[in-house]
C-alpha atoms as a PDB file:
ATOM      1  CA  UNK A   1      60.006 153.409 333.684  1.00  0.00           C
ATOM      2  CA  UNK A   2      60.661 149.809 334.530  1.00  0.00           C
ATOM      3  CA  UNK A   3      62.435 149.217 330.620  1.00  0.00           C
ATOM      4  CA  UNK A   4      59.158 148.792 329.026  1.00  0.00           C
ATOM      5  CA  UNK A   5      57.499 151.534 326.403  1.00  0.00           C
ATOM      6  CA  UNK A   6      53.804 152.144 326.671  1.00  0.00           C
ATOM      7  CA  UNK A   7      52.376 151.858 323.060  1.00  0.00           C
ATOM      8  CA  UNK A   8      51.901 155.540 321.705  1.00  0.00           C
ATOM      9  CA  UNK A   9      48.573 155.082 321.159  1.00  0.00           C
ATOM     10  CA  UNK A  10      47.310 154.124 324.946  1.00  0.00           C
ATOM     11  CA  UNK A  11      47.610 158.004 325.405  1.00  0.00           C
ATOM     12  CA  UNK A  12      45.821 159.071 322.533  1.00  0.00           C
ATOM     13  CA  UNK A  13      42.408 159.844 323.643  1.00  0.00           C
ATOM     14  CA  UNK A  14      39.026 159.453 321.397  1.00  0.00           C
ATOM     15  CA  UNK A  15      38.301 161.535 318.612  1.00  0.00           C
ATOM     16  CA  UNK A  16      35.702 164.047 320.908  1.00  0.00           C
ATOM     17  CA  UNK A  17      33.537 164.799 317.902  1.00  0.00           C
ATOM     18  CA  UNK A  18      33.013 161.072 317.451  1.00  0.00           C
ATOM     19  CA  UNK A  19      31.994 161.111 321.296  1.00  0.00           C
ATOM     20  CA  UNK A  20      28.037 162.322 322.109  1.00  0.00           C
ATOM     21  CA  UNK A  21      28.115 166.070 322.974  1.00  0.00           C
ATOM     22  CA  UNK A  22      26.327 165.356 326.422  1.00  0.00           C
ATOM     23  CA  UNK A  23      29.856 164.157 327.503  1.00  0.00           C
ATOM     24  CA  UNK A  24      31.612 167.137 327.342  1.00  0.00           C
ATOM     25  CA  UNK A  25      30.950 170.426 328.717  1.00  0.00           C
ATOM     26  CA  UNK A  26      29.704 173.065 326.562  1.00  0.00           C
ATOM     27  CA  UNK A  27      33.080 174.783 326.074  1.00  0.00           C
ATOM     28  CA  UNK A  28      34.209 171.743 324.710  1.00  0.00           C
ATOM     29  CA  UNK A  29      32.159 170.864 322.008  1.00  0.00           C
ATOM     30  CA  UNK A  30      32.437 174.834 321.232  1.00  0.00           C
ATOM     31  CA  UNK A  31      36.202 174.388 321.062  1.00  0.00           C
ATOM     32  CA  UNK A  32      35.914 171.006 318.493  1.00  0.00           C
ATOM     33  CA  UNK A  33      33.487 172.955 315.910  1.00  0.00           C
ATOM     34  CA  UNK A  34      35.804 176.280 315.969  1.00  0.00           C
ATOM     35  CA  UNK A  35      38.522 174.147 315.816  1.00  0.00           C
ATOM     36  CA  UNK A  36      36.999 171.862 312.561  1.00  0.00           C
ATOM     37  CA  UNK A  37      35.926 175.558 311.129  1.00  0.00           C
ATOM     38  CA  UNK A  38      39.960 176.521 311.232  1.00  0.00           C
ATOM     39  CA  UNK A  39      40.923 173.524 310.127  1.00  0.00           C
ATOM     40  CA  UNK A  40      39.024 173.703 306.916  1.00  0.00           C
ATOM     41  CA  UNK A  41      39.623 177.005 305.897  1.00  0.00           C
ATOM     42  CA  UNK A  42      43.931 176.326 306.740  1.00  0.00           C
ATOM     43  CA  UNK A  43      42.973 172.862 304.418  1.00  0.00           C
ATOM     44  CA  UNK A  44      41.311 174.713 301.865  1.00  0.00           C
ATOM     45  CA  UNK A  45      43.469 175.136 298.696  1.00  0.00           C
ATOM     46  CA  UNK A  46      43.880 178.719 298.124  1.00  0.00           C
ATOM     47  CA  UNK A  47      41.906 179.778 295.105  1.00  0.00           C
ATOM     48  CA  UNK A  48      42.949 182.486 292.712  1.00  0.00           C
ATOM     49  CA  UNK A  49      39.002 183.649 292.106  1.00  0.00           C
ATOM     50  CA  UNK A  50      36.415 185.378 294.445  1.00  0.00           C
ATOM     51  CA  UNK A  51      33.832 182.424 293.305  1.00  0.00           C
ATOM     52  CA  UNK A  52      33.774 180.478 296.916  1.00  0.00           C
ATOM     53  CA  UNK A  53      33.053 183.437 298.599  1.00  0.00           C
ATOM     54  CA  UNK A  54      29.785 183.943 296.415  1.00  0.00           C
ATOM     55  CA  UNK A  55      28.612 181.175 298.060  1.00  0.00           C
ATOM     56  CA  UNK A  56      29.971 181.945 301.599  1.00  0.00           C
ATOM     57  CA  UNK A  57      27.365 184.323 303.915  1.00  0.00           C
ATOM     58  CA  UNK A  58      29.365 185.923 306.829  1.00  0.00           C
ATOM     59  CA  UNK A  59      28.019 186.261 310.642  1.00  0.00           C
ATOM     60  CA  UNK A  60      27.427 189.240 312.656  1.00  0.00           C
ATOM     61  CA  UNK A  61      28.303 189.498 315.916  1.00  0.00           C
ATOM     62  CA  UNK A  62      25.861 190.999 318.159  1.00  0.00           C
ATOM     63  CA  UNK A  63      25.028 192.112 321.782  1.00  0.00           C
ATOM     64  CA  UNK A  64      21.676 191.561 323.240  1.00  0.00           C
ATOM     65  CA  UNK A  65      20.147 192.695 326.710  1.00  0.00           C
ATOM     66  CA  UNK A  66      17.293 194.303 328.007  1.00  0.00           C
ATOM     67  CA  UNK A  67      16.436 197.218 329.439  1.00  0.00           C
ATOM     68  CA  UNK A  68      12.916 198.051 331.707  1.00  0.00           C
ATOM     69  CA  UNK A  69      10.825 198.249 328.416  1.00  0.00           C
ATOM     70  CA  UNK A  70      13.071 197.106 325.680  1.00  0.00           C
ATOM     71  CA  UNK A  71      15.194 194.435 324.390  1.00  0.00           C
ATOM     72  CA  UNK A  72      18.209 196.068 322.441  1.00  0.00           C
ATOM     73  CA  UNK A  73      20.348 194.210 320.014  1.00  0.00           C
ATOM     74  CA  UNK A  74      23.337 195.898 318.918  1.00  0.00           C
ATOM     75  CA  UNK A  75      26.038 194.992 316.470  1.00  0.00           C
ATOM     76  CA  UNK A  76      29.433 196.655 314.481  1.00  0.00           C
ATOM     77  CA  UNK A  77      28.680 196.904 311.169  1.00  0.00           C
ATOM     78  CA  UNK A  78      31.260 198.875 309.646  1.00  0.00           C
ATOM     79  CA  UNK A  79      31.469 199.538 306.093  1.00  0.00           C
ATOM     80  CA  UNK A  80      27.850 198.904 305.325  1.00  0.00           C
ATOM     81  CA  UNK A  81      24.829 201.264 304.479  1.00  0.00           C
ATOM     82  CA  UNK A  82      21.675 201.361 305.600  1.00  0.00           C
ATOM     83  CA  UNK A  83      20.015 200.871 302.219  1.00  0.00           C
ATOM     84  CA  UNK A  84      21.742 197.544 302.339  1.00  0.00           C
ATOM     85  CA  UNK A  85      20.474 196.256 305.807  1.00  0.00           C
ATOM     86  CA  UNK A  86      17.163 193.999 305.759  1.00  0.00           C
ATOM     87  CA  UNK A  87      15.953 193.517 309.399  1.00  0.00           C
ATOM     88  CA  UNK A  88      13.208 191.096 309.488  1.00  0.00           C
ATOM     89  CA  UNK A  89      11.177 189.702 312.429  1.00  0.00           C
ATOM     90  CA  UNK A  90       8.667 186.153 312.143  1.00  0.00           C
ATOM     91  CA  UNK A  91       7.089 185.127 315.114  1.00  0.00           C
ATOM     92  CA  UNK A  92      10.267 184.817 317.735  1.00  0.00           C
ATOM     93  CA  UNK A  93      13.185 185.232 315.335  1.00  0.00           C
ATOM     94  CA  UNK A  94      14.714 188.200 314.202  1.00  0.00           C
ATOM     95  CA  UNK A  95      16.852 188.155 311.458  1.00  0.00           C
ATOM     96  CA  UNK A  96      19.154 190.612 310.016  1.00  0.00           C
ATOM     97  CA  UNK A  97      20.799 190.345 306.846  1.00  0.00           C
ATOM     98  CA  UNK A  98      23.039 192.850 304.991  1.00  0.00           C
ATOM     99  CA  UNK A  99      26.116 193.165 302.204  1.00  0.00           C
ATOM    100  CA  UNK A 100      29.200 195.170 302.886  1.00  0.00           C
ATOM    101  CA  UNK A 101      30.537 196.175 299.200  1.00  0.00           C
ATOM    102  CA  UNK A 102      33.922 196.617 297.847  1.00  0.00           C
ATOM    103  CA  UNK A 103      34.335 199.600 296.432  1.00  0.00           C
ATOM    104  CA  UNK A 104      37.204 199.149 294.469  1.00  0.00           C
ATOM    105  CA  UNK A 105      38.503 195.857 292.579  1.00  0.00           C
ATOM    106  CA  UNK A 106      41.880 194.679 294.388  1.00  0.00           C
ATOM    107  CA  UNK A 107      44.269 192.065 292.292  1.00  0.00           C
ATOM    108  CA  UNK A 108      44.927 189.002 294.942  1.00  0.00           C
ATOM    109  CA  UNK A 109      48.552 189.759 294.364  1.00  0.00           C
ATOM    110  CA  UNK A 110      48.354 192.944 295.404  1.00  0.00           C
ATOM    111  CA  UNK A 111      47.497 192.098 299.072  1.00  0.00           C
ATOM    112  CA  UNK A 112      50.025 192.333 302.067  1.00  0.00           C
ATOM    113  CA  UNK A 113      46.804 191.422 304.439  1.00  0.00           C
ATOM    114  CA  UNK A 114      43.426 190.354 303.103  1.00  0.00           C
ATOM    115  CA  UNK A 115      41.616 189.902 306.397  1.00  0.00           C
ATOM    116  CA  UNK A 116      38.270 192.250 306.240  1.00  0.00           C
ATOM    117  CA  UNK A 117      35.098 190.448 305.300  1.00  0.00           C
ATOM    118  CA  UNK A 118      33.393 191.590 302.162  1.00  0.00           C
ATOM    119  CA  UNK A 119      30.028 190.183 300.619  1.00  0.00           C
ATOM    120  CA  UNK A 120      26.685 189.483 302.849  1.00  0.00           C
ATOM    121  CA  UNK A 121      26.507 188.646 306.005  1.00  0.00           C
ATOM    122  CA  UNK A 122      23.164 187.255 308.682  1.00  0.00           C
ATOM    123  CA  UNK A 123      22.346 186.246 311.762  1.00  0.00           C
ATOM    124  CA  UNK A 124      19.441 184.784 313.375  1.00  0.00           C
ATOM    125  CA  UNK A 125      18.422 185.415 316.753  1.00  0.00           C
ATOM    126  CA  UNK A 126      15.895 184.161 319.059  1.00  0.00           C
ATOM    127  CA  UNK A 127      14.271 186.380 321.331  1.00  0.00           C
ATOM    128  CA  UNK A 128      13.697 185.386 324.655  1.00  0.00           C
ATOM    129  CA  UNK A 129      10.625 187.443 325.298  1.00  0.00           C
ATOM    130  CA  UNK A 130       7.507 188.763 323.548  1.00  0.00           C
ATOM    131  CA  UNK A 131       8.378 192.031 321.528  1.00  0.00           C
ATOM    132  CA  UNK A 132       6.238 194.257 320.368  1.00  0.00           C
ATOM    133  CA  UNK A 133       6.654 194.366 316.789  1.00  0.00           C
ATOM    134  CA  UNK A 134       4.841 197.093 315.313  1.00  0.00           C
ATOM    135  CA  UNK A 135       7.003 199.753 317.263  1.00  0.00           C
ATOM    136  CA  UNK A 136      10.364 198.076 316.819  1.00  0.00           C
ATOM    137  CA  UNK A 137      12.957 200.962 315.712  1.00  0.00           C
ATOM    138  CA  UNK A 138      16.344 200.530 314.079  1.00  0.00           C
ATOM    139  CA  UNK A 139      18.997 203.086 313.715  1.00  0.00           C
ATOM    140  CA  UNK A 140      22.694 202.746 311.734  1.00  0.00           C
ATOM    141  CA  UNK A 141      24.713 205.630 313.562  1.00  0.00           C
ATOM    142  CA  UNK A 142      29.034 205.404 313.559  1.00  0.00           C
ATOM    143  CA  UNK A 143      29.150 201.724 312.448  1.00  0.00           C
ATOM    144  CA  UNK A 144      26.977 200.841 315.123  1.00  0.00           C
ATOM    145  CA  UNK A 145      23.458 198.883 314.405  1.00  0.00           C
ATOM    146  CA  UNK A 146      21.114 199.366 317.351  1.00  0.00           C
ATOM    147  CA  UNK A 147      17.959 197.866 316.963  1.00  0.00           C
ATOM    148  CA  UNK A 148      15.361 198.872 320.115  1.00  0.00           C
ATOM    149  CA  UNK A 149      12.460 195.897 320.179  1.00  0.00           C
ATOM    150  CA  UNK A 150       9.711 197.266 322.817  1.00  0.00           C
ATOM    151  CA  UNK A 151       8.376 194.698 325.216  1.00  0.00           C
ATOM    152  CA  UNK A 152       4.919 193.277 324.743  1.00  0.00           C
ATOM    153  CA  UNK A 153       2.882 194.520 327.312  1.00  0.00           C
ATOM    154  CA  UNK A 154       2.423 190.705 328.650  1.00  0.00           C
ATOM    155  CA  UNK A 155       6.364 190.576 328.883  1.00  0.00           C
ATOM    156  CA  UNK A 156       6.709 193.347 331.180  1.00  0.00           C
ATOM    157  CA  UNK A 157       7.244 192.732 334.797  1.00  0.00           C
ATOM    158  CA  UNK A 158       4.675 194.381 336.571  1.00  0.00           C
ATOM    159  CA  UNK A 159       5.057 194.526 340.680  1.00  0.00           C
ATOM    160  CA  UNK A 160       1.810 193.920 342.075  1.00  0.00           C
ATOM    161  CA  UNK A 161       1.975 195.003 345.986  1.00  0.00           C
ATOM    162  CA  UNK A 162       0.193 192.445 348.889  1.00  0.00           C
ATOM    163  CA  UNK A 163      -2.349 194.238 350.781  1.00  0.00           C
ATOM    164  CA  UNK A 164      -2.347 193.471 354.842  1.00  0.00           C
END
């Protein structure tokens, strides 16, 4: 208003990632690393070989909770076998690891859609309580992982009742 243009950059705001993360909320920074992860692979030059993805280890989505005795991680893992599943556990980190195979050999011109993830895959987890890790059971059942960690006895909440 008043005739005069504001320069075009007095509303550009910082660059957020060159910003310290304690600045923004966590949703944020999320949004800025997805965001930088998109924008790479859009960037990327499309490449007529299957050598990047050699390199390239997908993640697994997973749900974690607890029940009374056990913490239970699940995760859909469609496509995959359970010969080809390492589930590993070292001190308070589990980690489970695994390959989902093409069976077949697909030319890159062939393709309509290309969007299912083939090659090996991990993910790393903390656990937020003491497990007991000689009983932990895992079980591969419709595409579904479910693996059942017992509580350490120390982690279990025990109810201890005042006497009067």
């Amino acid at each position: 208003m008043g005739g005069e243009e504001q320069p075009q950059n007095q509303n550009i705001q910082q660059d957020p990632v060159q910003q310290p993360a304690e600045q923004f909320p966590a949703q944020v920074v999320e949004e800025v690393e997805i965001q930088t992860v998109e924008e790479e692979q859009t960037i990327s030059p499309r490449v007529e070989s299957e050598e990047w993805l050699s390199e390239y280890e997908g993640e697994l989505n997973i749900d974690m909770y607890q029940t009374k005795d056990n913490v239970i991680i699940k995760s859909t893992i469609a496509g995959v076998k359970s010969e080809d599943l390492d589930i590993t556990i070292a001190n308070d980190m589990l980690t489970i690891r695994g390959e989902r195979r093409r069976e077949e050999r697909i030319e890159q011109e062939d393709y309509f859609y290309q969007e299912c993830y083939w090659g090996g895959f991990s993910r790393s987890v903390i656990l937020p309580i003491d497990v007991d890790t000689e009983n932990i059971e895992a079980d591969l059942k419709d595409g579904i992982l479910t693996v059942i960690l017992p509580k350490a006895a120390k982690a279990k909440t025990k109810k201890i009742k005042v006497k009067s």
